[in-house]
C-alpha atoms as a PDB file:
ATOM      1  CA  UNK A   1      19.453 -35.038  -7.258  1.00  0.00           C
ATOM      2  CA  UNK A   2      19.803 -31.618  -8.470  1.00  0.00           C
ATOM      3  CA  UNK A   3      16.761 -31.335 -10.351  1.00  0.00           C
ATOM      4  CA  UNK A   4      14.553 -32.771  -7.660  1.00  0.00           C
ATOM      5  CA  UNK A   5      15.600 -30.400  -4.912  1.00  0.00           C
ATOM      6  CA  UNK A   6      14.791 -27.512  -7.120  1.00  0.00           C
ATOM      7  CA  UNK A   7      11.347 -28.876  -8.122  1.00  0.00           C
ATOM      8  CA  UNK A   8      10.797 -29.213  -4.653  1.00  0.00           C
ATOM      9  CA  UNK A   9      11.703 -26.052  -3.777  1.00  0.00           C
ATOM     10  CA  UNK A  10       9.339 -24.794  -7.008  1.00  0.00           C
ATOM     11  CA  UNK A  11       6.490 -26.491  -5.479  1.00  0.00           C
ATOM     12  CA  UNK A  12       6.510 -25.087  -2.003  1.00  0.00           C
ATOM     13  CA  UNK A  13       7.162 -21.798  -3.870  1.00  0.00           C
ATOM     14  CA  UNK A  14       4.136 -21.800  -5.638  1.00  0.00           C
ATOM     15  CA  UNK A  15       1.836 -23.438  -2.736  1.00  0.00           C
ATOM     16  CA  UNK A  16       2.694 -20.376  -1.027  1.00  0.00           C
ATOM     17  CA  UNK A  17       1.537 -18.350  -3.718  1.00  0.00           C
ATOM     18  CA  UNK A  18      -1.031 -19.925  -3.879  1.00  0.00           C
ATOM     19  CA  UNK A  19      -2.391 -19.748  -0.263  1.00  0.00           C
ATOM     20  CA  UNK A  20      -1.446 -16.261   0.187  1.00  0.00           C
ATOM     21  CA  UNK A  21      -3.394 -15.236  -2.712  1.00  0.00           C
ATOM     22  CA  UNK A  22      -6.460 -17.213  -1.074  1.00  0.00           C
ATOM     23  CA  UNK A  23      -6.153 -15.514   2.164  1.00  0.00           C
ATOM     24  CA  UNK A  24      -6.282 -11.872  -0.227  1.00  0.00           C
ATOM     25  CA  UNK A  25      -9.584 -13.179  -2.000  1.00  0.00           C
ATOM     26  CA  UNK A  26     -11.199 -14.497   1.096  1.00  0.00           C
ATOM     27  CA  UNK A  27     -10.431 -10.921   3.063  1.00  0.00           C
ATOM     28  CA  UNK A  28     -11.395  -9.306  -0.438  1.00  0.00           C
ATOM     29  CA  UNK A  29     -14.639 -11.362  -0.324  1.00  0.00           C
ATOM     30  CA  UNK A  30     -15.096 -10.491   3.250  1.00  0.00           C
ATOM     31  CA  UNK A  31     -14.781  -6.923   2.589  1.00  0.00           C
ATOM     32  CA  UNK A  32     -17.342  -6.857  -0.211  1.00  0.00           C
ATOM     33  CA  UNK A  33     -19.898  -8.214   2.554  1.00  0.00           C
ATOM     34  CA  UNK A  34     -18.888  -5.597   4.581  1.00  0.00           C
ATOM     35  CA  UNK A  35     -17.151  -8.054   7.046  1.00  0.00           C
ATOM     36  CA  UNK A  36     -14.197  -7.786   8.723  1.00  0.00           C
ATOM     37  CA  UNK A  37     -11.262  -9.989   7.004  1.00  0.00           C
ATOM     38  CA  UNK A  38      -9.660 -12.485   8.536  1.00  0.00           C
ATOM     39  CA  UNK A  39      -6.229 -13.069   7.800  1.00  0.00           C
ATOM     40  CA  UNK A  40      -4.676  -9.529   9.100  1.00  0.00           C
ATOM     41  CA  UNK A  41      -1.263  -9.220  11.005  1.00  0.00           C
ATOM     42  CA  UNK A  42      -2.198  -5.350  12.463  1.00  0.00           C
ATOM     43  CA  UNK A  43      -5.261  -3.706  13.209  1.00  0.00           C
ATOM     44  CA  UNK A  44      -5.747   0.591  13.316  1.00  0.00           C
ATOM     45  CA  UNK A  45      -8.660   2.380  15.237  1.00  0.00           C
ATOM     46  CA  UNK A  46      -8.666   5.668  14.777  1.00  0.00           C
ATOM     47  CA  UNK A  47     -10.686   8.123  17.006  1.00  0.00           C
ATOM     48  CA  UNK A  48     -12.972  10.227  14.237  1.00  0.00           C
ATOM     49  CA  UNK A  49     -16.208   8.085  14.520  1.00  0.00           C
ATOM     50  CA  UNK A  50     -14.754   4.004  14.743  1.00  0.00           C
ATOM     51  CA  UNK A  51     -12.899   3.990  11.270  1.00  0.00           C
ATOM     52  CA  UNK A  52     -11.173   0.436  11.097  1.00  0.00           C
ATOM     53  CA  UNK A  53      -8.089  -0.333   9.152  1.00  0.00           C
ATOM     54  CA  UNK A  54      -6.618  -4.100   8.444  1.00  0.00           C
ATOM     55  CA  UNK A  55      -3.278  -5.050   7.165  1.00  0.00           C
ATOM     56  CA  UNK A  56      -2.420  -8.335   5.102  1.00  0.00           C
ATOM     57  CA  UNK A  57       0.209  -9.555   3.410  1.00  0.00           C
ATOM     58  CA  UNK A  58       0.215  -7.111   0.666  1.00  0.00           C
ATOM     59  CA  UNK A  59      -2.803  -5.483   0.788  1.00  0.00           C
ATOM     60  CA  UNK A  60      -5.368  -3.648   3.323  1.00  0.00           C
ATOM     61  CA  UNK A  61      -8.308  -2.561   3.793  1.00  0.00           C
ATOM     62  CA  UNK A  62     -10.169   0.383   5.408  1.00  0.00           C
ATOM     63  CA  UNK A  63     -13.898   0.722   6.977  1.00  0.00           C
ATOM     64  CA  UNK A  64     -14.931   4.107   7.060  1.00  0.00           C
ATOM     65  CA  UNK A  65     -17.131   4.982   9.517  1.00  0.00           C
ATOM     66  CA  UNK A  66     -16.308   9.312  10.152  1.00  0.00           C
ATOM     67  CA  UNK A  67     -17.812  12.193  10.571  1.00  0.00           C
ATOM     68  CA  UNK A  68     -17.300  14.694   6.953  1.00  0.00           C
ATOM     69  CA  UNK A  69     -17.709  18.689   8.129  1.00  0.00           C
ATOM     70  CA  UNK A  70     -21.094  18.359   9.421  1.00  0.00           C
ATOM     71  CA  UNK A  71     -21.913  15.662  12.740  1.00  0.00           C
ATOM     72  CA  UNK A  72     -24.698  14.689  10.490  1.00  0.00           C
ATOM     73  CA  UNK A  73     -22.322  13.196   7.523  1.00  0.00           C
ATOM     74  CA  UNK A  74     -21.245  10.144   7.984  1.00  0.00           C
ATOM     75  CA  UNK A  75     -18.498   8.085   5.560  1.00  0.00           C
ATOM     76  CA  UNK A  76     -19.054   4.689   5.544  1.00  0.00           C
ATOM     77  CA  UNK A  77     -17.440   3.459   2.656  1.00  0.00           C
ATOM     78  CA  UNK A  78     -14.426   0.166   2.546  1.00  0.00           C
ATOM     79  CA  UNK A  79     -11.370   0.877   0.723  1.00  0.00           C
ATOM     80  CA  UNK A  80      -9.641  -2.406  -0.231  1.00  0.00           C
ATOM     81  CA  UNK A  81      -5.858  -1.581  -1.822  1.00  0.00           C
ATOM     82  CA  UNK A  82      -3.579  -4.457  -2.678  1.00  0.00           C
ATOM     83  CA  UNK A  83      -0.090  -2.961  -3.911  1.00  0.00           C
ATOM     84  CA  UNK A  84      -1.258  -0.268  -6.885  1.00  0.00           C
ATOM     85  CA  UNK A  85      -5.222  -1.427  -7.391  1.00  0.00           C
ATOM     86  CA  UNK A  86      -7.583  -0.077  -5.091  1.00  0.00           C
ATOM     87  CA  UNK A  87     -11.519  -0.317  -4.984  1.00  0.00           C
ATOM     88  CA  UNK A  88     -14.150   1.022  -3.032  1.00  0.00           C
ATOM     89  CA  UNK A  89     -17.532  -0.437  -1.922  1.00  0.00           C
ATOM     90  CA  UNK A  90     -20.522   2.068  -1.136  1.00  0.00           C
ATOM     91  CA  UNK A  91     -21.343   2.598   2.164  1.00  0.00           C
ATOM     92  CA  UNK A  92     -24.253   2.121   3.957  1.00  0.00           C
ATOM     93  CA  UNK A  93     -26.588   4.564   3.133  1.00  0.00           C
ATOM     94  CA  UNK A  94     -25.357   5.363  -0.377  1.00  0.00           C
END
């Protein structure tokens, strides 16, 4: 009886594992195609041009979109951070 309630318990552990870590590669995946992700919990706007950021379980991920110095520079790069790792995608024009 013992043993069967803690596989039990073991499985839905690692099913949940397991579909949180799809929802991180699907938003990852997203955010490579520079679209917005899909399983988020909070959503920032901030006012310096439409920059974007997303919040998961874990991770989240910034689009750019700001003016640098000059009104004619324009960042449009995605930062996707999950815990210590972050990478970032080119923007548009670069």
């Amino acid at each position: 009886m013992k043993h069967s309630l803690i596989l039990k318990i073991l499985i839905v552990v690692i099913v949940l594992i397991l579909l949180w870590a799809g929802t991180v590669a699907v938003d990852y995946y997203r955010a490579t195609q520079r679209r917005t992700p899909l399983f988020t919990y909070r959503t920032y706007f901030r006012t310096d041009g439409g920059t974007r950021t997303f919040r998961g379980l874990g991770y989240r991920i910034t689009f750019y979109n700001q003016f640098i110095v000059m009104p004619d520079e324009l960042r449009t790069d995605i930062v996707f951070q999950f815990f210590g790792f972050e990478r970032t995608f080119p923007g548009i024009d670069e």
